[in-house]
Protein backbone atom coordinates (compact mmCIF):
# COMPACT_ATOMS: atom_id res chain seq x y z
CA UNK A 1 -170.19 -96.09 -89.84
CA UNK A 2 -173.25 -97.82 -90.99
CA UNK A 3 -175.01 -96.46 -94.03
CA UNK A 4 -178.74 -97.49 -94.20
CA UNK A 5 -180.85 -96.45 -97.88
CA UNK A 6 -184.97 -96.94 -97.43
CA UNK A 7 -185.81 -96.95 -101.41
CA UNK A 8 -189.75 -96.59 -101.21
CA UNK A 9 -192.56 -96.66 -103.69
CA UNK A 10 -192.92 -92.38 -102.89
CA UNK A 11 -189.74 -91.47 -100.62
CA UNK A 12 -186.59 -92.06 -99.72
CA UNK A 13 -185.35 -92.32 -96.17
CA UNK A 14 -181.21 -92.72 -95.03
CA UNK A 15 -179.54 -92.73 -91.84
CA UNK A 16 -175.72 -93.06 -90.79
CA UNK A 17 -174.96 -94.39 -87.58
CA UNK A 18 -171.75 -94.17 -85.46
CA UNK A 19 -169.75 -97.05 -84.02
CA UNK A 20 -172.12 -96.56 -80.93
CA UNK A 21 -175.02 -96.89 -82.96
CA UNK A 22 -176.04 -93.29 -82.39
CA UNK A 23 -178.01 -91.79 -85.30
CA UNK A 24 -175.39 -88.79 -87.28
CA UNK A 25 -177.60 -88.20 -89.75
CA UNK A 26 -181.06 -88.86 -90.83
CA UNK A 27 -183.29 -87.81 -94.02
CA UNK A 28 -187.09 -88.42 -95.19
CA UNK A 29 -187.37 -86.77 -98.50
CA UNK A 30 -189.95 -87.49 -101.53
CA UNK A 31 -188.23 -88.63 -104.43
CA UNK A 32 -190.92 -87.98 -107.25
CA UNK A 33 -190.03 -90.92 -109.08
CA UNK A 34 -186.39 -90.19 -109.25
CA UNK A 35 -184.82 -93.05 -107.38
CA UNK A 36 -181.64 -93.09 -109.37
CA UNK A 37 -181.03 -89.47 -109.16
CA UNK A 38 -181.97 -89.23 -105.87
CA UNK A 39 -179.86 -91.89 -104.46
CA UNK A 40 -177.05 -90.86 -106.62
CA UNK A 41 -177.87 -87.27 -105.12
CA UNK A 42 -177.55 -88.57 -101.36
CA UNK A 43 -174.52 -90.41 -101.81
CA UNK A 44 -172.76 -87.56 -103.43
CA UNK A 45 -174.43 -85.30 -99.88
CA UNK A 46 -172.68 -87.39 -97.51
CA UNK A 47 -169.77 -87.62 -99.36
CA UNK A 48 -168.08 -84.98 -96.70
CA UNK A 49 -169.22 -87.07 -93.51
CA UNK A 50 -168.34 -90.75 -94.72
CA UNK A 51 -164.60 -89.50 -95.80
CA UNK A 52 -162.24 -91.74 -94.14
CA UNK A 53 -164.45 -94.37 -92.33
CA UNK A 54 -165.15 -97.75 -93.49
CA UNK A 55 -168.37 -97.55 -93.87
CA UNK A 56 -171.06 -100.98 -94.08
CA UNK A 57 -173.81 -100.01 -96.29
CA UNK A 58 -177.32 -101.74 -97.21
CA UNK A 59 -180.24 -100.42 -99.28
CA UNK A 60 -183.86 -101.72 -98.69
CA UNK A 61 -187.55 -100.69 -100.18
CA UNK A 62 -188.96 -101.43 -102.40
CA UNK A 63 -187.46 -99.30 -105.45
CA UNK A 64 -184.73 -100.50 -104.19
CA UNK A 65 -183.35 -103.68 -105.73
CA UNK A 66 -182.76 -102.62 -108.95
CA UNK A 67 -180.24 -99.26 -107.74
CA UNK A 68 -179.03 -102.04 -105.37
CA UNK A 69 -177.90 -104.60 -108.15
CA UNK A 70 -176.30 -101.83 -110.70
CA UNK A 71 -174.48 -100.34 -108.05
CA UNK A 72 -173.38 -103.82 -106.38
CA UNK A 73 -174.45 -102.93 -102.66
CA UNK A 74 -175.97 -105.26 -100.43
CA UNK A 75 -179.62 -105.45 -101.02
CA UNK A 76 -181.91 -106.02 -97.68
CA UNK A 77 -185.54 -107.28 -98.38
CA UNK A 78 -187.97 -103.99 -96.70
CA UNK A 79 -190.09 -106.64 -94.38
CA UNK A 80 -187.02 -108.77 -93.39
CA UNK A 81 -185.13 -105.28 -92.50
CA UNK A 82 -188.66 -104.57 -90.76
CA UNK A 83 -189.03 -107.28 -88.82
CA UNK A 84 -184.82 -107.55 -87.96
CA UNK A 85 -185.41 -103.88 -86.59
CA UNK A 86 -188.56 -104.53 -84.60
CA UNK A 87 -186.90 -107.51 -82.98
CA UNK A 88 -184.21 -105.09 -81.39
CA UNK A 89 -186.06 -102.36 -80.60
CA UNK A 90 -189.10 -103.65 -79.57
CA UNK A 91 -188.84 -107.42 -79.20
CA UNK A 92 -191.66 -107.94 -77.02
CA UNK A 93 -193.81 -107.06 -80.27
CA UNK A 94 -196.25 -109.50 -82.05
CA UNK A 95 -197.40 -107.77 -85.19
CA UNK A 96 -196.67 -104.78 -87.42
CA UNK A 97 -198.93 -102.92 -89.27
CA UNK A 98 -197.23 -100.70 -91.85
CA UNK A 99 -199.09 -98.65 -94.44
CA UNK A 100 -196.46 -97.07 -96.62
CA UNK A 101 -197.03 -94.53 -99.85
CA UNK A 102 -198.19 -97.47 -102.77
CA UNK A 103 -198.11 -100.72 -99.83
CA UNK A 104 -199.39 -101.87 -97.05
CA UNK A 105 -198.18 -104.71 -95.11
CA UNK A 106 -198.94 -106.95 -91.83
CA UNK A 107 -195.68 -108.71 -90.35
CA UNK A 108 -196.92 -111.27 -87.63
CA UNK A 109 -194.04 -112.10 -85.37
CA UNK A 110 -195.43 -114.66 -83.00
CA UNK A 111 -193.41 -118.41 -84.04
CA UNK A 112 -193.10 -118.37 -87.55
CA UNK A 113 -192.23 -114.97 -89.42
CA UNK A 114 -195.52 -114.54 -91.96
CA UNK A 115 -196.07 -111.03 -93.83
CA UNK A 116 -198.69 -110.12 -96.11
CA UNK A 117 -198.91 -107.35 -98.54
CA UNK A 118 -201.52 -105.57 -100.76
CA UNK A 119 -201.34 -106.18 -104.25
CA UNK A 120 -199.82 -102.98 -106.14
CA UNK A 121 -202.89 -100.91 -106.44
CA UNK A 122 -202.78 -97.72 -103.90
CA UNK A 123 -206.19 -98.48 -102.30
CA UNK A 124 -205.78 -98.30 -98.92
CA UNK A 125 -202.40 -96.40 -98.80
CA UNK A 126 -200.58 -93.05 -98.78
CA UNK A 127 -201.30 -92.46 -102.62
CA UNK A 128 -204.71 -92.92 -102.06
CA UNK A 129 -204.42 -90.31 -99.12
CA UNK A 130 -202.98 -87.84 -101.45
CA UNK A 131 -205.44 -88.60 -103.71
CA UNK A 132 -208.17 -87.68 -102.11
CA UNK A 133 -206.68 -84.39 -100.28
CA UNK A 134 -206.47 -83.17 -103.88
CA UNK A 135 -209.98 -84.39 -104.21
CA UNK A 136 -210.93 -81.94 -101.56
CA UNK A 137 -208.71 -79.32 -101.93
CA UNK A 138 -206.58 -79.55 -99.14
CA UNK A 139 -203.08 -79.89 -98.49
CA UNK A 140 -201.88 -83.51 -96.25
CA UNK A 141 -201.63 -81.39 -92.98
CA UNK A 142 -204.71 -79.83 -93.14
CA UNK A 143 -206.60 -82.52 -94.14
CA UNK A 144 -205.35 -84.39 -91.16
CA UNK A 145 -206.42 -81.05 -89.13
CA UNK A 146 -209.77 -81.69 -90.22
CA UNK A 147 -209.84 -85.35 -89.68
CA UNK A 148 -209.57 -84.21 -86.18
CA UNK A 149 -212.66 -82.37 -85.65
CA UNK A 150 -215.31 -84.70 -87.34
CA UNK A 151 -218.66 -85.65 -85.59
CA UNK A 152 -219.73 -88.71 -87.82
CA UNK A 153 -218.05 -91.31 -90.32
CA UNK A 154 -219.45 -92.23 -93.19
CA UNK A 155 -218.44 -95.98 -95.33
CA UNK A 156 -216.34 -95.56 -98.09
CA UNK A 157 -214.43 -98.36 -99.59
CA UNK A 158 -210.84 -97.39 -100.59
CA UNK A 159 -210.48 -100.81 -102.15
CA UNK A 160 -210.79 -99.16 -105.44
CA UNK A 161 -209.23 -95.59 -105.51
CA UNK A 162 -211.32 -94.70 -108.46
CA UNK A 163 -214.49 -95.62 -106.90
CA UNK A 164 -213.78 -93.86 -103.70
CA UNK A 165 -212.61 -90.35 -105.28
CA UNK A 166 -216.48 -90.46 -107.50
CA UNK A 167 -218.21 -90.99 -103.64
CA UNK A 168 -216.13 -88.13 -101.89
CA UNK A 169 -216.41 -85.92 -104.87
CA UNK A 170 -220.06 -86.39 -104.96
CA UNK A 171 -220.14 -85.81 -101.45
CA UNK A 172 -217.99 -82.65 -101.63
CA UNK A 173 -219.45 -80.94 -104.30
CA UNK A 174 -222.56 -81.51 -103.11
CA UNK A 175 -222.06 -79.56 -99.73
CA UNK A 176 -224.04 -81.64 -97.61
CA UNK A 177 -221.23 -83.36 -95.98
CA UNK A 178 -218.54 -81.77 -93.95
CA UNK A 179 -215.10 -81.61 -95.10
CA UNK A 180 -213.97 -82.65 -91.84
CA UNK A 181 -216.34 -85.71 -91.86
CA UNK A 182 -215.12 -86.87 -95.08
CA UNK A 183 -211.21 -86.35 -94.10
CA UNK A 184 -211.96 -88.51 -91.14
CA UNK A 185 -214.23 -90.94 -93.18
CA UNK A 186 -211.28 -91.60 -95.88
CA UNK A 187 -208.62 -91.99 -92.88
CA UNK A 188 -210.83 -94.76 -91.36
CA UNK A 189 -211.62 -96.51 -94.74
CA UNK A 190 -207.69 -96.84 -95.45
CA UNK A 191 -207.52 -98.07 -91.74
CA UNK A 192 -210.08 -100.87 -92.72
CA UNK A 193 -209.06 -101.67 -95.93
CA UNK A 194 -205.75 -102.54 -94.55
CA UNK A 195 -206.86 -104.44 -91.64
CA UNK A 196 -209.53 -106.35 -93.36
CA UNK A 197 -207.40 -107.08 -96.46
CA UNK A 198 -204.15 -108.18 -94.62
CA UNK A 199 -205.49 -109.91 -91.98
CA UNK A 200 -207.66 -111.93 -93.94
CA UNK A 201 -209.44 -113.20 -90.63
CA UNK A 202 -206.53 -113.85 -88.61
CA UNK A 203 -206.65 -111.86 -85.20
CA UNK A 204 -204.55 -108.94 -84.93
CA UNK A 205 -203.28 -109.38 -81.00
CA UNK A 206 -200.91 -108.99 -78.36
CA UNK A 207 -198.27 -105.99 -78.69
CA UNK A 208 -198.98 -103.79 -82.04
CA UNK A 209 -196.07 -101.70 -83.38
CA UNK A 210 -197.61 -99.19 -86.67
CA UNK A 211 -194.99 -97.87 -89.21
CA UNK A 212 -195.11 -96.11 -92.45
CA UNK A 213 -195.33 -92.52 -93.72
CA UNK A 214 -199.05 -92.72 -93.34
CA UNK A 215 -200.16 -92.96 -89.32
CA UNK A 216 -195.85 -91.20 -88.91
CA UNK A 217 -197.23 -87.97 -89.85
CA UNK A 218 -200.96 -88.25 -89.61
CA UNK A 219 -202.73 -87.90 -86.16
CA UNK A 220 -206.29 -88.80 -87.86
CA UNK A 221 -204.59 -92.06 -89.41
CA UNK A 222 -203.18 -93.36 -86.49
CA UNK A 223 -206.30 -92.41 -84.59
CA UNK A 224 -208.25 -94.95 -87.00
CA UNK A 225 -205.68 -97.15 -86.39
């Protein structure tokens, strides 16, 4: 079997594959800031189904290393396990945009492998989603409902979280602005922020694969996108 641990900045993802490669078990859970319990937790889950096999194991993310180096497993760098995954799945692919829970990358694959990342504030990433759905109230699903149905966008720079939340709770409170308009507004500023940010002028082309928790389970984000 082949045991694969996703350590993230918000969640933590594992999957056991067979000899044939065929997925036995897969989990996406939040870990709340527990990544030593939690990892301790899942081990001690698939206790039952690893019995008896050798097993190779590998933990990536990046919460990761440190669980990784006291437990003396095999510690896979998150955008070289990216881009080593891409490649076989998808190996006609020139660039990945991934915008994770605290990170957001770009992975160009054309020639030379180059990968840049956001500095470590949330602007522009799934904490600054959750953010603002607790700005308006909302839970993630429904705010990605309403994201759906908006007639107009309005600029708002997610660059700074703390600047964004005073606009869209100015916005809010004052009524004038549709919910919906604003959940669509805040999906395409964390669309731009990325882009513009990464990129940093380089042209995004050819084949585009997106990844991360963000435009996985959000229609309006991967809309933007």
């Amino acid at each position: 079997y082949k045991l694969g641990i996703d350590v993230g900045s918000t969640t933590l993802k594992a999957v056991v594959l067979n000899d044939q490669d065929e997925i036995v078990y897969k989990s996406y859970e939040r870990h709340k800031s527990k990544v030593r319990e939690m990892s301790v937790s899942k081990l001690k889950e698939l206790r039952e189904l690893l019995q008896g096999q050798r097993i190779a194991l590998a933990i990536t993310g990046s919460a990761g290393l440190g669980i990784a180096d006291d437990a003396g497993f095999p510690f896979v760098q998150e955008v070289f396990a990216t881009a080593q995954a891409v490649r076989k799945y998808y190996p006609a692919s020139d660039v990945v945009i991934e915008l994770g829970g605290e990170d957001a990358k770009i992975i160009f694959l054309q020639g030379t492998l180059e990968e840049r990342m956001n500095s470590t504030c949330a602007g522009g990433t799934g904490a600054f989603i959750d953010q603002m759905a607790t700005l308006l109230d909302v839970d993630l699903e429904t705010m990605d409902q309403l994201s759906l149905q908006h007639t107009t966008l309005y600029p708002i720079a997610s660059r700074c979280g703390v600047f964004a939340k005073k606009r869209c709770a100015a916005a809010d409170q004052s009524g004038a602005v549709k919910k919906s308009n604003l959940a669509a507004s805040i999906f395409q500023a964390v669309v731009d922020q990325s882009i513009a940010g990464l990129a940093q002028g380089r042209n995004i082309e050819g084949k585009r694969i997106v990844s991360g928790r963000s435009p996985a389970f959000s229609k309006g984000v991967a809309g933007a996108l």
